[in-house]
Protein backbone atom coordinates (compact mmCIF):
# COMPACT_ATOMS: atom_id res chain seq x y z
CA UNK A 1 118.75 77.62 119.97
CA UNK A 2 122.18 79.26 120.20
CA UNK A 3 124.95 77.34 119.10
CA UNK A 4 128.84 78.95 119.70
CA UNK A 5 130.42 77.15 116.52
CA UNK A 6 127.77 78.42 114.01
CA UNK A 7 130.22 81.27 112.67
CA UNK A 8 132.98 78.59 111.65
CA UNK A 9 130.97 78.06 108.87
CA UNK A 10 132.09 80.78 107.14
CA UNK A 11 135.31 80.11 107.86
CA UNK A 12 136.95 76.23 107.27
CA UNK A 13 134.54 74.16 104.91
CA UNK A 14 135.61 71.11 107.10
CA UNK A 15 134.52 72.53 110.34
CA UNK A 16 131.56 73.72 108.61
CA UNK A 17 130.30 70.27 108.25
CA UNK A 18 131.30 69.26 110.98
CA UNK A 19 129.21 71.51 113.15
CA UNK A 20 126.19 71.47 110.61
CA UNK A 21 126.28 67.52 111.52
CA UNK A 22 126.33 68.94 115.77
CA UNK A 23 123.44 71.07 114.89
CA UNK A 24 121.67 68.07 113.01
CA UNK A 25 122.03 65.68 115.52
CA UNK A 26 121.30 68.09 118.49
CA UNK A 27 118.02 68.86 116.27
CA UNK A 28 116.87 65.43 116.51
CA UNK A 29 117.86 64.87 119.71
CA UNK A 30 116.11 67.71 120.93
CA UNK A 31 112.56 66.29 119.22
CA UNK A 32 112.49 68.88 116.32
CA UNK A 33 111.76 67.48 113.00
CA UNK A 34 110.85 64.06 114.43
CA UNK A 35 107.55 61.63 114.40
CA UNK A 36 105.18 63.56 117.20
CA UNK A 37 105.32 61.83 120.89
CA UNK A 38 102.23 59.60 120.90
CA UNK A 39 101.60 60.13 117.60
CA UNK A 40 99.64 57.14 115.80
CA UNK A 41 100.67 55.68 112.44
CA UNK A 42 97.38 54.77 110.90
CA UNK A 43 96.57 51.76 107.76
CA UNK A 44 93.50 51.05 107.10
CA UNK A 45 92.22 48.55 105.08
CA UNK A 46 89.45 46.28 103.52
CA UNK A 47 89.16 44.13 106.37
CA UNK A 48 87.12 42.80 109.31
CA UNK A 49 90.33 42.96 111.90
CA UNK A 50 91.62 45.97 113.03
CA UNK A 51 95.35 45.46 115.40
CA UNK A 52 96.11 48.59 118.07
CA UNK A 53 99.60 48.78 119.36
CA UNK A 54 101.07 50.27 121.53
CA UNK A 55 101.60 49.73 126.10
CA UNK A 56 98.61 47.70 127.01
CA UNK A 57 97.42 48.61 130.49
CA UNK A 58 95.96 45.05 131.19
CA UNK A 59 96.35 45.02 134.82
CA UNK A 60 97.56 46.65 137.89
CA UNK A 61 101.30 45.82 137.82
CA UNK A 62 101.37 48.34 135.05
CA UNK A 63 101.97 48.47 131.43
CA UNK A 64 103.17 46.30 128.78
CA UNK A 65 104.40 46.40 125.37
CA UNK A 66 102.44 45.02 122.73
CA UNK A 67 99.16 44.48 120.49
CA UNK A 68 95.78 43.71 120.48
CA UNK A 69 93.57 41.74 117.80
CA UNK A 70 90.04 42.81 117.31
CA UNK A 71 87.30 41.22 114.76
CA UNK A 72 83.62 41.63 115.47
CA UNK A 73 83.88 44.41 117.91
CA UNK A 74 85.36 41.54 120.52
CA UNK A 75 89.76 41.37 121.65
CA UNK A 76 90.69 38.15 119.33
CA UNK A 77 93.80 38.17 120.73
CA UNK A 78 96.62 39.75 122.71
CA UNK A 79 99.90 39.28 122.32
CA UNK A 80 103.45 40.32 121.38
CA UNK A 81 103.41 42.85 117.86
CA UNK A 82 104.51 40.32 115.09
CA UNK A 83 102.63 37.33 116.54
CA UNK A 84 99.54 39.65 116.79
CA UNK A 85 100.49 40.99 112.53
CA UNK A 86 101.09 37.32 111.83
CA UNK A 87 97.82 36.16 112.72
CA UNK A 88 95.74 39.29 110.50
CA UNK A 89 98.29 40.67 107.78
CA UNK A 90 95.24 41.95 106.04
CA UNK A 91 94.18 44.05 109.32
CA UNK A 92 93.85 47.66 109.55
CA UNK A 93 96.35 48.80 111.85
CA UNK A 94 96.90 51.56 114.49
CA UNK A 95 100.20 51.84 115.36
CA UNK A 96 100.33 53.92 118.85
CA UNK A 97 103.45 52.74 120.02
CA UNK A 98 104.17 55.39 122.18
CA UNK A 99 101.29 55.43 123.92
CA UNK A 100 99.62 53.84 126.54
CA UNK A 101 96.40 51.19 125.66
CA UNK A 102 93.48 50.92 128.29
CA UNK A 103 90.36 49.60 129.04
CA UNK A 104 87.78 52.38 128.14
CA UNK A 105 86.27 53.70 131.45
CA UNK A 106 83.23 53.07 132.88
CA UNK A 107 81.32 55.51 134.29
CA UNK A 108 78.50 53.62 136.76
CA UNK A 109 76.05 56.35 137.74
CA UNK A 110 75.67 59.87 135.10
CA UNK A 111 72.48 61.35 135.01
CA UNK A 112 72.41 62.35 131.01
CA UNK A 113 69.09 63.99 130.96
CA UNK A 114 70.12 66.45 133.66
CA UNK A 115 73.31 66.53 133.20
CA UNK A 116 73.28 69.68 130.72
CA UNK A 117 74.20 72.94 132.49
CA UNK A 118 76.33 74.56 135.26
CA UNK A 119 75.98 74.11 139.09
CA UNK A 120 73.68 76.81 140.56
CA UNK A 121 76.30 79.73 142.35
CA UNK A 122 74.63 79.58 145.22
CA UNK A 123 75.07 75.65 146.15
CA UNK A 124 77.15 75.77 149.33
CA UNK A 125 77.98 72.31 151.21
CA UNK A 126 74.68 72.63 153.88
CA UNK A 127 72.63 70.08 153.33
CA UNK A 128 72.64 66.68 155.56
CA UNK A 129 69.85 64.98 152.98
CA UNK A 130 69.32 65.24 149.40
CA UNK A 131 65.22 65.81 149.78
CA UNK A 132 67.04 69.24 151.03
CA UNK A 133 68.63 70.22 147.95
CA UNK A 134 65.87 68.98 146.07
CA UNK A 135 63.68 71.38 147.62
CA UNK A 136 61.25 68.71 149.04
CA UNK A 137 62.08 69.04 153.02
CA UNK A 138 60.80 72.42 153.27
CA UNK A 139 60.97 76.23 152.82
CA UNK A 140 64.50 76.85 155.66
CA UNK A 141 66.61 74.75 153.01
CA UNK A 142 67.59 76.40 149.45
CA UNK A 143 66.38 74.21 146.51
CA UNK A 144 69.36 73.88 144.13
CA UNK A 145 68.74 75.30 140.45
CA UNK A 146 68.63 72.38 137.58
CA UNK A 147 66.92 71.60 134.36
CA UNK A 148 66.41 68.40 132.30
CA UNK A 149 67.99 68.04 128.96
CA UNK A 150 65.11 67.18 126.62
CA UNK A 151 66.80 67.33 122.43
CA UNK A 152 68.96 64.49 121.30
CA UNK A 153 71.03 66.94 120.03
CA UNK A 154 71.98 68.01 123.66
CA UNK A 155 72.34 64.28 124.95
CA UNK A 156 74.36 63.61 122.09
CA UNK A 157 76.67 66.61 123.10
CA UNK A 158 77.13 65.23 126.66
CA UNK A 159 77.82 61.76 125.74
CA UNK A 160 80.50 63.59 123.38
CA UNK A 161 82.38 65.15 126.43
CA UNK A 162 82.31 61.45 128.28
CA UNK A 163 83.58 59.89 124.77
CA UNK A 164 86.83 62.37 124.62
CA UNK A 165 88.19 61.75 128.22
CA UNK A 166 87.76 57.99 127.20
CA UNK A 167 84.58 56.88 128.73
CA UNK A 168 82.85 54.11 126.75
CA UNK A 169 80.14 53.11 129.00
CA UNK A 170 77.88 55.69 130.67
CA UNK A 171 74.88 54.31 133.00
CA UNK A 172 72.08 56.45 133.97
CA UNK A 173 68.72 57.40 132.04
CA UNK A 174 68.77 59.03 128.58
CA UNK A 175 71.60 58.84 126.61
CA UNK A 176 71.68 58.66 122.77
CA UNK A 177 72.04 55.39 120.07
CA UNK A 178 75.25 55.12 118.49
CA UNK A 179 78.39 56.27 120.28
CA UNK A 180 79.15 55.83 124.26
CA UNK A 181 77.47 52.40 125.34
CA UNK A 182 74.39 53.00 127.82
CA UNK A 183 73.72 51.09 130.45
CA UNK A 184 69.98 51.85 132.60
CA UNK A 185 66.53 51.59 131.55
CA UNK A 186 62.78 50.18 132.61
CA UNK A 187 61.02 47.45 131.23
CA UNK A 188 60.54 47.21 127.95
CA UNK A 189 63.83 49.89 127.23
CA UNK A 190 65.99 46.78 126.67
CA UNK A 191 66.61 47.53 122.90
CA UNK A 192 67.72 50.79 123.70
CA UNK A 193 70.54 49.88 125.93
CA UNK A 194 73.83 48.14 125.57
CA UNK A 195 73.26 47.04 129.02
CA UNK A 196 69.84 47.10 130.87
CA UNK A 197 70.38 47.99 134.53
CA UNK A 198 68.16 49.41 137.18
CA UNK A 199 69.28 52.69 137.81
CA UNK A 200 66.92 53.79 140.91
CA UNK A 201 67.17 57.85 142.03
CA UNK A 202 64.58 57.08 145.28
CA UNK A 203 63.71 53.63 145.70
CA UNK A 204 62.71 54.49 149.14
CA UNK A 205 60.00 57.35 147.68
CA UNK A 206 60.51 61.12 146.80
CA UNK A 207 60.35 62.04 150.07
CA UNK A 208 62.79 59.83 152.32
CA UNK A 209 62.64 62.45 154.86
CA UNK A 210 58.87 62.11 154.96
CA UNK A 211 58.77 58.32 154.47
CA UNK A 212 60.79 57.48 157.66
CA UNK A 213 59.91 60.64 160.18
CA UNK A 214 59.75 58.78 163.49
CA UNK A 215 62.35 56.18 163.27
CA UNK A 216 65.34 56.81 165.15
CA UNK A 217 68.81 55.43 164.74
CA UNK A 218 69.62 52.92 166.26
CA UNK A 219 66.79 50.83 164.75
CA UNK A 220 65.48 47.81 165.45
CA UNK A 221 65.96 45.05 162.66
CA UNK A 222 61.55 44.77 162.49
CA UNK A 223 61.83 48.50 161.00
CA UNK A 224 63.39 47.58 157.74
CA UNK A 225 61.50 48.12 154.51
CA UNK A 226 61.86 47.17 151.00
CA UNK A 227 63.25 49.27 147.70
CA UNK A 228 60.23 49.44 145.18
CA UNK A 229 62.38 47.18 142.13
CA UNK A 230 60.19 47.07 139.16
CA UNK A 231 62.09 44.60 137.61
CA UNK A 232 61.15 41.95 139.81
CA UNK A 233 58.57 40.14 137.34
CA UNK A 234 61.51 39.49 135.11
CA UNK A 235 63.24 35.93 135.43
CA UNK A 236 67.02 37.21 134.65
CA UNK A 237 66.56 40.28 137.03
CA UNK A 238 69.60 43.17 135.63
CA UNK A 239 71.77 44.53 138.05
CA UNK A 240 70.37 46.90 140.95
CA UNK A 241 71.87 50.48 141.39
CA UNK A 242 70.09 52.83 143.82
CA UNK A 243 71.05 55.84 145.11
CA UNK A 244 71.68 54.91 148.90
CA UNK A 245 72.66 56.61 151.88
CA UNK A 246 72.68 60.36 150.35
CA UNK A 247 73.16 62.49 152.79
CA UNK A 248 74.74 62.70 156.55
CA UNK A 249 71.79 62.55 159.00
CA UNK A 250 70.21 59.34 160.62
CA UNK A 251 67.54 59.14 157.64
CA UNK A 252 70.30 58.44 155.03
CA UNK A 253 71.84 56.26 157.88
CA UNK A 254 68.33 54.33 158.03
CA UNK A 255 68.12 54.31 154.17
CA UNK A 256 71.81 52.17 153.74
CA UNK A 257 70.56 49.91 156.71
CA UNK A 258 67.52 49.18 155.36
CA UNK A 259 68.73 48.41 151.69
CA UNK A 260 71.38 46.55 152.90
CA UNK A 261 69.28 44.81 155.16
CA UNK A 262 66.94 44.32 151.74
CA UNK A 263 69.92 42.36 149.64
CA UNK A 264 70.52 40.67 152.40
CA UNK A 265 67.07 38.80 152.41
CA UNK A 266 66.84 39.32 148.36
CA UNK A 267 70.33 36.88 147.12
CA UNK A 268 70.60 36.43 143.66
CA UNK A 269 70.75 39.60 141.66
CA UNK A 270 73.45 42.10 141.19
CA UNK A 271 73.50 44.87 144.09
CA UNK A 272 75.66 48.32 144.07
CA UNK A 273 75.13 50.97 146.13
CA UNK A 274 75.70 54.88 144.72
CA UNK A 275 76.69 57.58 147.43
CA UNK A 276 77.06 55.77 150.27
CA UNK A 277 77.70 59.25 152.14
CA UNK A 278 75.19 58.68 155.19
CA UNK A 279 76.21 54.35 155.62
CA UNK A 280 77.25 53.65 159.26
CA UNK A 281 80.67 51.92 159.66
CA UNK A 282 79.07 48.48 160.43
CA UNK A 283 76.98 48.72 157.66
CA UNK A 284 80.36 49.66 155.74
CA UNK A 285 81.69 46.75 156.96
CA UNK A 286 78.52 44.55 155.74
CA UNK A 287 79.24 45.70 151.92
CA UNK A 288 82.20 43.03 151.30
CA UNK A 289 80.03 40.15 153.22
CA UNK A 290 76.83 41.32 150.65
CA UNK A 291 78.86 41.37 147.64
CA UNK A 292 77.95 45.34 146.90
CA UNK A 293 79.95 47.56 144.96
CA UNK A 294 80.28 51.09 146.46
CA UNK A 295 79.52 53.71 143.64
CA UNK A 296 81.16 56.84 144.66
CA UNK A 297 80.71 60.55 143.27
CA UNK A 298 83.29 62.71 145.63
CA UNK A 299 82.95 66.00 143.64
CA UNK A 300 79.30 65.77 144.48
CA UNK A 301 79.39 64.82 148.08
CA UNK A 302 81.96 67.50 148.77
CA UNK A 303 79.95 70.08 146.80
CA UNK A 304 76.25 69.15 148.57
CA UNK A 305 77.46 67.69 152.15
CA UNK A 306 80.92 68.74 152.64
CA UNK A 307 82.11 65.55 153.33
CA UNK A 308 82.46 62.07 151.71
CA UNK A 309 82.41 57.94 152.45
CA UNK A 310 85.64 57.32 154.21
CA UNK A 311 87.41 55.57 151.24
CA UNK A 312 89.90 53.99 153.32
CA UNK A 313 88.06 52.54 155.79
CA UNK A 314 85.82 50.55 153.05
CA UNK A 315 88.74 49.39 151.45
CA UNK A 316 90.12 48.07 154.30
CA UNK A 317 87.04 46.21 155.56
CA UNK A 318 87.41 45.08 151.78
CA UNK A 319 84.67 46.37 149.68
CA UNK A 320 84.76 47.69 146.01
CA UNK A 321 85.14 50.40 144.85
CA UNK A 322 83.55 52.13 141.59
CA UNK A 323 84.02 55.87 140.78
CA UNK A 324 81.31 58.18 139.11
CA UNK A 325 80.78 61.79 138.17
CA UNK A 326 76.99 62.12 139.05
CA UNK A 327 75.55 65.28 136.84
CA UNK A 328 76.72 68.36 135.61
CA UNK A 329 75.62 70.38 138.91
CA UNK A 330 77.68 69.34 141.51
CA UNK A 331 79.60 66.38 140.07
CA UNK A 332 82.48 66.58 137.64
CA UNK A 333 82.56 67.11 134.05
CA UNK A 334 83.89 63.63 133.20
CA UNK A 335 85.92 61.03 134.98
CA UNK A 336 89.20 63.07 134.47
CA UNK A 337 88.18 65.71 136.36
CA UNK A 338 87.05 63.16 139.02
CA UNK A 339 90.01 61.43 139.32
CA UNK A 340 91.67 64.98 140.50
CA UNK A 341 89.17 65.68 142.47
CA UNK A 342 89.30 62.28 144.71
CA UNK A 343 92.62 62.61 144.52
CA UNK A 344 92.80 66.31 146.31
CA UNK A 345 90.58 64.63 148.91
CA UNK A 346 92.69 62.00 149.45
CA UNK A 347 95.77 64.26 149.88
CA UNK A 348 94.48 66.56 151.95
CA UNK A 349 92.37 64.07 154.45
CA UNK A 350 93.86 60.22 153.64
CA UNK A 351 97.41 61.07 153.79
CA UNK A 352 97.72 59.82 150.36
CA UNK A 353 96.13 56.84 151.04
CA UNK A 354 94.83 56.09 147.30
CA UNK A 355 97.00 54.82 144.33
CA UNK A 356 96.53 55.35 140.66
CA UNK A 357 96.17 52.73 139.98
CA UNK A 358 93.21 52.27 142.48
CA UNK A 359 90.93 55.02 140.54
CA UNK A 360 91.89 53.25 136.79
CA UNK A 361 90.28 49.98 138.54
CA UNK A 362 87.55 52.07 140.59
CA UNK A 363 86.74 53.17 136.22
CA UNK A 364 87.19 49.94 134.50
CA UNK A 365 86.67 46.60 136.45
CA UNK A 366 85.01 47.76 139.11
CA UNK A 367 83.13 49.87 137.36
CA UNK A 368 81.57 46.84 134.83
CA UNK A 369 81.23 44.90 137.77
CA UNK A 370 79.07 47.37 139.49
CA UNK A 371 77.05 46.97 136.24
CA UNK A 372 76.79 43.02 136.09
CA UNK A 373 79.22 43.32 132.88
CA UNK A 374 82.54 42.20 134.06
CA UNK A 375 82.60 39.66 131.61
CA UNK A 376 81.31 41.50 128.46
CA UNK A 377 83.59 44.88 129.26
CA UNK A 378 86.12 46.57 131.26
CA UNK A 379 89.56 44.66 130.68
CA UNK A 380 91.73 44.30 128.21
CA UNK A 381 91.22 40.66 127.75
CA UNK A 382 90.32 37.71 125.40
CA UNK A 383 86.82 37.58 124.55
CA UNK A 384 85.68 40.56 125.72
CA UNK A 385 84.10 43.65 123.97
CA UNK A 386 87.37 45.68 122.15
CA UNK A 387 86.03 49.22 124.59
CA UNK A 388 89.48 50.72 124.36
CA UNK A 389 91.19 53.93 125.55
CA UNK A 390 94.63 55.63 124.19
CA UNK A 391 96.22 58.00 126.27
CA UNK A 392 99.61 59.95 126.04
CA UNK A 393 102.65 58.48 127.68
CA UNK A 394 104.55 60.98 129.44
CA UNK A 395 106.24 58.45 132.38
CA UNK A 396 106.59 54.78 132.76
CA UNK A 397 103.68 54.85 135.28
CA UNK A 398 100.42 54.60 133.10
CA UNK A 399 97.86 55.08 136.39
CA UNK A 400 99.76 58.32 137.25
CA UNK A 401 100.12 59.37 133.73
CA UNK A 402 96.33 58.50 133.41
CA UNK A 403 95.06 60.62 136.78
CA UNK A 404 96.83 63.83 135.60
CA UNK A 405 95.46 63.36 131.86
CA UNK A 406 93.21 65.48 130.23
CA UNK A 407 91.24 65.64 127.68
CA UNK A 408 93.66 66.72 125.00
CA UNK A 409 95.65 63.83 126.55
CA UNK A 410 92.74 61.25 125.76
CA UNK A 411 94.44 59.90 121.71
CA UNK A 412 91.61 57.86 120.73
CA UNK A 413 88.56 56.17 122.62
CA UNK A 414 87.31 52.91 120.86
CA UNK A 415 84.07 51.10 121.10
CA UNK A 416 83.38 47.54 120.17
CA UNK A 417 86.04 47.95 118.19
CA UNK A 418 85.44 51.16 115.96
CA UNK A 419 87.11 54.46 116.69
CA UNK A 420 84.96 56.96 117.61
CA UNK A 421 87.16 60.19 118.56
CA UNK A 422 90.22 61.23 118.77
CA UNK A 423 92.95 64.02 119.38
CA UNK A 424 93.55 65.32 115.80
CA UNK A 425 97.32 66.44 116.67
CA UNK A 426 97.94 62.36 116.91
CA UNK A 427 97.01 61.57 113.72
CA UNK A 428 97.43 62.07 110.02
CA UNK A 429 93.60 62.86 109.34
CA UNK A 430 94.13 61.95 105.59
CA UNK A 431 94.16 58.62 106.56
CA UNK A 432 91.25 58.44 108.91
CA UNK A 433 88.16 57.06 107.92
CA UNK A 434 85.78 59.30 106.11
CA UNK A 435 83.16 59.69 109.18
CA UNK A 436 86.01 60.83 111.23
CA UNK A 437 86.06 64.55 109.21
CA UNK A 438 83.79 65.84 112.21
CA UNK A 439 85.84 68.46 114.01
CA UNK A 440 85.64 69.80 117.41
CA UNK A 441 88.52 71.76 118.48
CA UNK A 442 91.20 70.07 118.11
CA UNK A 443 89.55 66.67 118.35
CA UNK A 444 87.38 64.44 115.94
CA UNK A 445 84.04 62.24 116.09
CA UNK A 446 83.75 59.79 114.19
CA UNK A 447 79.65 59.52 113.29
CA UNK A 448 77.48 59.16 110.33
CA UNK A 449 74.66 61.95 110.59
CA UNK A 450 73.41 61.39 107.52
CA UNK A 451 72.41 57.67 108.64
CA UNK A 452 72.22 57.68 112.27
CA UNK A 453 70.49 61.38 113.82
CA UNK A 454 68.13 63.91 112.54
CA UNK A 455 70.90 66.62 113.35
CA UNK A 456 74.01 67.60 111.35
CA UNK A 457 77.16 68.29 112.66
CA UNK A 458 76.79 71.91 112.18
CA UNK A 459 73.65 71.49 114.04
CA UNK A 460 75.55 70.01 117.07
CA UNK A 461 77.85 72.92 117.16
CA UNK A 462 75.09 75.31 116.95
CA UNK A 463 72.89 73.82 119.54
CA UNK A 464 75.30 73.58 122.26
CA UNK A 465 77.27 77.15 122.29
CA UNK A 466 76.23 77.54 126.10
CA UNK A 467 76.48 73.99 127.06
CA UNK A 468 79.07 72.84 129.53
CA UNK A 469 82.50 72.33 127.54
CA UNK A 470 83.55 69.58 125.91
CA UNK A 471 87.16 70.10 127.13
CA UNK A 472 87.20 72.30 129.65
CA UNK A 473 86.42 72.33 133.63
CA UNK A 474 85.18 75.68 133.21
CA UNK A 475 82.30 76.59 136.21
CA UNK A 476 83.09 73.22 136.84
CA UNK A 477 81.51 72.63 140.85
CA UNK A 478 84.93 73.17 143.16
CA UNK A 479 86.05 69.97 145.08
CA UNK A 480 87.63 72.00 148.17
């Protein structure tokens, strides 16, 4: 900075005070020399309560100021800062006042064990049915490139990039013990997930196409079949989340009838409904009436079909909405990047139909309702598991702050209570806890190798060189 009265200095002592106080005050003003925006003042301490300040996003009105109690990896309490400090003077405290406090997201349909490399170059937007892509409806249609991730060390990597953009729940199979809560499984996998949840790929067979050659749309309501559940034996029955309707042609058409026709005669259990792409508008209509949440991957639609469910339209016939990233191959990298993307689509096709706040509720109640785990997860709120996200404050709007965040945005992500990673530059690392030394950039993890994985950090680094980036949209699949 250039400042005109610098060269009285030299030449009346007064004045030269005088403007040394201008320059000091214009420093501070100007943010030099002062506390980091969004920086978090960090105590901890021998205790089983931890307090987080800072704007609590607790609903869609927006933001306000004040602090959250945690003991036991549950919110204790909420409340204003010194009734919060009053209540636990002995609590370890993060102090993110600037900053704005969320429910972690929740992202309801991943695919961690192929969700490991880059999209194939030469996916173009062709295909009307996934048994196309997949390579399954015959030589005419290209059969997309993809792998399965098979080494922990790799899963753990990909749970890592959900973990920095502030996911703390990620459904699908795989997935690793110990940091982002898992929700999926079979029977019997119950110990290995936070929160069991059948996550079907095909319930209507490999080979849809095949499967229901002959039927025409429309159909008669005697041509309806059944999903093949195998959790039907059990007497609490998890929450149901197919893939439904994936494609554009009458077969995905015939494959949202027919499941919705299914919960229909089937009450009782949890329904959602991923992709959605091929659902006819009356059977759009039926989702509200069925009580099924709408899982919704746009980045993925766009990238295989070239088009997507009409958001809009199911929000006005008054269904909910969840939001998802799919897999590394066509979806997006993390629910960041999706955010953008639905939001481009909405732009250029919805006439900005879509609020922020819509996606932050599509990724946190919505998103643990889709799972059956509304009241375990996905609000700040009394009683229910302390998943929390920080995120930088750059406007008095959190949900537009939050859709045009990225990763180095993302300040800390909490689970059940315990930090788990975090953007170094908000912090004074001295005063971390010592499983938080893991560095990545410039973020942290906070794990204990040693105890919990037969890898070292050094190990994860190593192993992953060529793996989709942590931080980065880089080959990420475009969402033209």
């Amino acid at each position: 900075m250039k400042y005109r009265q610098v060269n009285a200095i030299k030449q009346e002592p007064v004045k030269a005070v005088l403007v040394a106080i201008q320059l000091l005050v214009l420093f501070v003003l100007s943010g030099c020399g002062s506390t980091p925006s969004n920086f978090c003042d960090v105590s901890i301490r021998q205790s089983d309560e931890t307090i987080i300040i800072g704007h609590l996003v607790k609903d869609a009105d927006g933001s306000e100021y004040g602090a959250i109690l945690v003991r036991d990896g549950q919110i204790l309490d909420i409340g204003a800062t010194n009734d919060i400090k009053s209540k636990a003077p002995d609590a370890s405290v993060f102090d993110c006042s600037s900053s704005y406090i969320s429910p972690g997201l929740i992202n309801p349909h991943e695919h961690p064990d192929w969700s490991g490399g880059f999209p194939d170059p030469m996916t173009r937007p062709v295909y009307s049915h996934r048994d196309q892509w997949r390579g399954v409806a015959g030589p005419e249609y290209y059969a997309v490139e993809f792998e399965r991730v098979e080494e922990d060390v790799q899963k753990f990597w990909i749970e890592v990039r959900h973990l920095l953009s502030g996911t703390t729940t990620l459904a699908g199979s795989g997935g690793v013990a110990g940091l982002i809560k898992n929700a999926g499984g079979r029977p019997g996998d119950e110990a290995r997930y936070f929160y069991l949840a059948e996550m079907e790929t095909f319930p209507y067979g490999f080979n849809a196409t095949e499967e229901l050659r002959g039927l025409s749309c429309p159909l008669a309501a005697t041509e309806s079949r059944d999903p093949r559940s195998r959790f039907l034996e059990l007497e609490d029955k998890p929450p149901y989340v197919p893939h439904i309707a994936e494609g554009t042609n009458c077969t995905a058409e015939i494959e949202g009838k027919f499941y919705l026709d299914y919960v229909s005669k089937n009450p009782g259990r949890r329904y959602s409904l991923i992709h959605g792409v091929g659902l006819s508008r009356s059977d759009v209509e039926r989702l509200k009436t069925l009580d099924v949440t709408l899982i919704w991957s746009p980045r993925s639609n766009v990238v295989l079909y070239g088009t997507t469910v009409d958001i809009p339209n199911a929000l006005r016939a008054g269904a909910r909405i969840a939001i998802s990233t799919d897999w590394s191959y066509s979806g997006s990298y993390n629910l960041l990047e999706e955010f953008r993307c639905a939001e481009n689509i909405d732009n250029a096709q919805w006439d900005d139909h879509l609020s922020g706040s819509d996606y932050w509720r599509m990724a946190t109640e919505h998103g643990a309702y889709s799972l059956g785990v509304e009241k375990l997860t996905g609000k700040l709120e009394q009683g229910l598991a302390a998943d929390i996200m920080i995120f930088r404050k750059r406007t008095n709007d959190p949900f537009g702050d939050l859709v045009s965040s990225e990763v180095s945005d993302v300040i800390a992500t909490f689970v059940d209570g315990e930090l788990l990673s975090g953007y170094s530059g908000s912090f004074d690392l001295s005063k971390l806890p010592a499983q938080c030394s893991h560095r990545i950039g410039q973020h942290f993890i906070c794990v204990d190798y040693a105890k919990d994985y037969s890898f070292s950090h050094e190990e994860l680094l190593s192993s992953n060189k060529n793996a989709v980036p942590l931080f980065s949209p880089d080959r990420q699949a475009s969402c033209e």
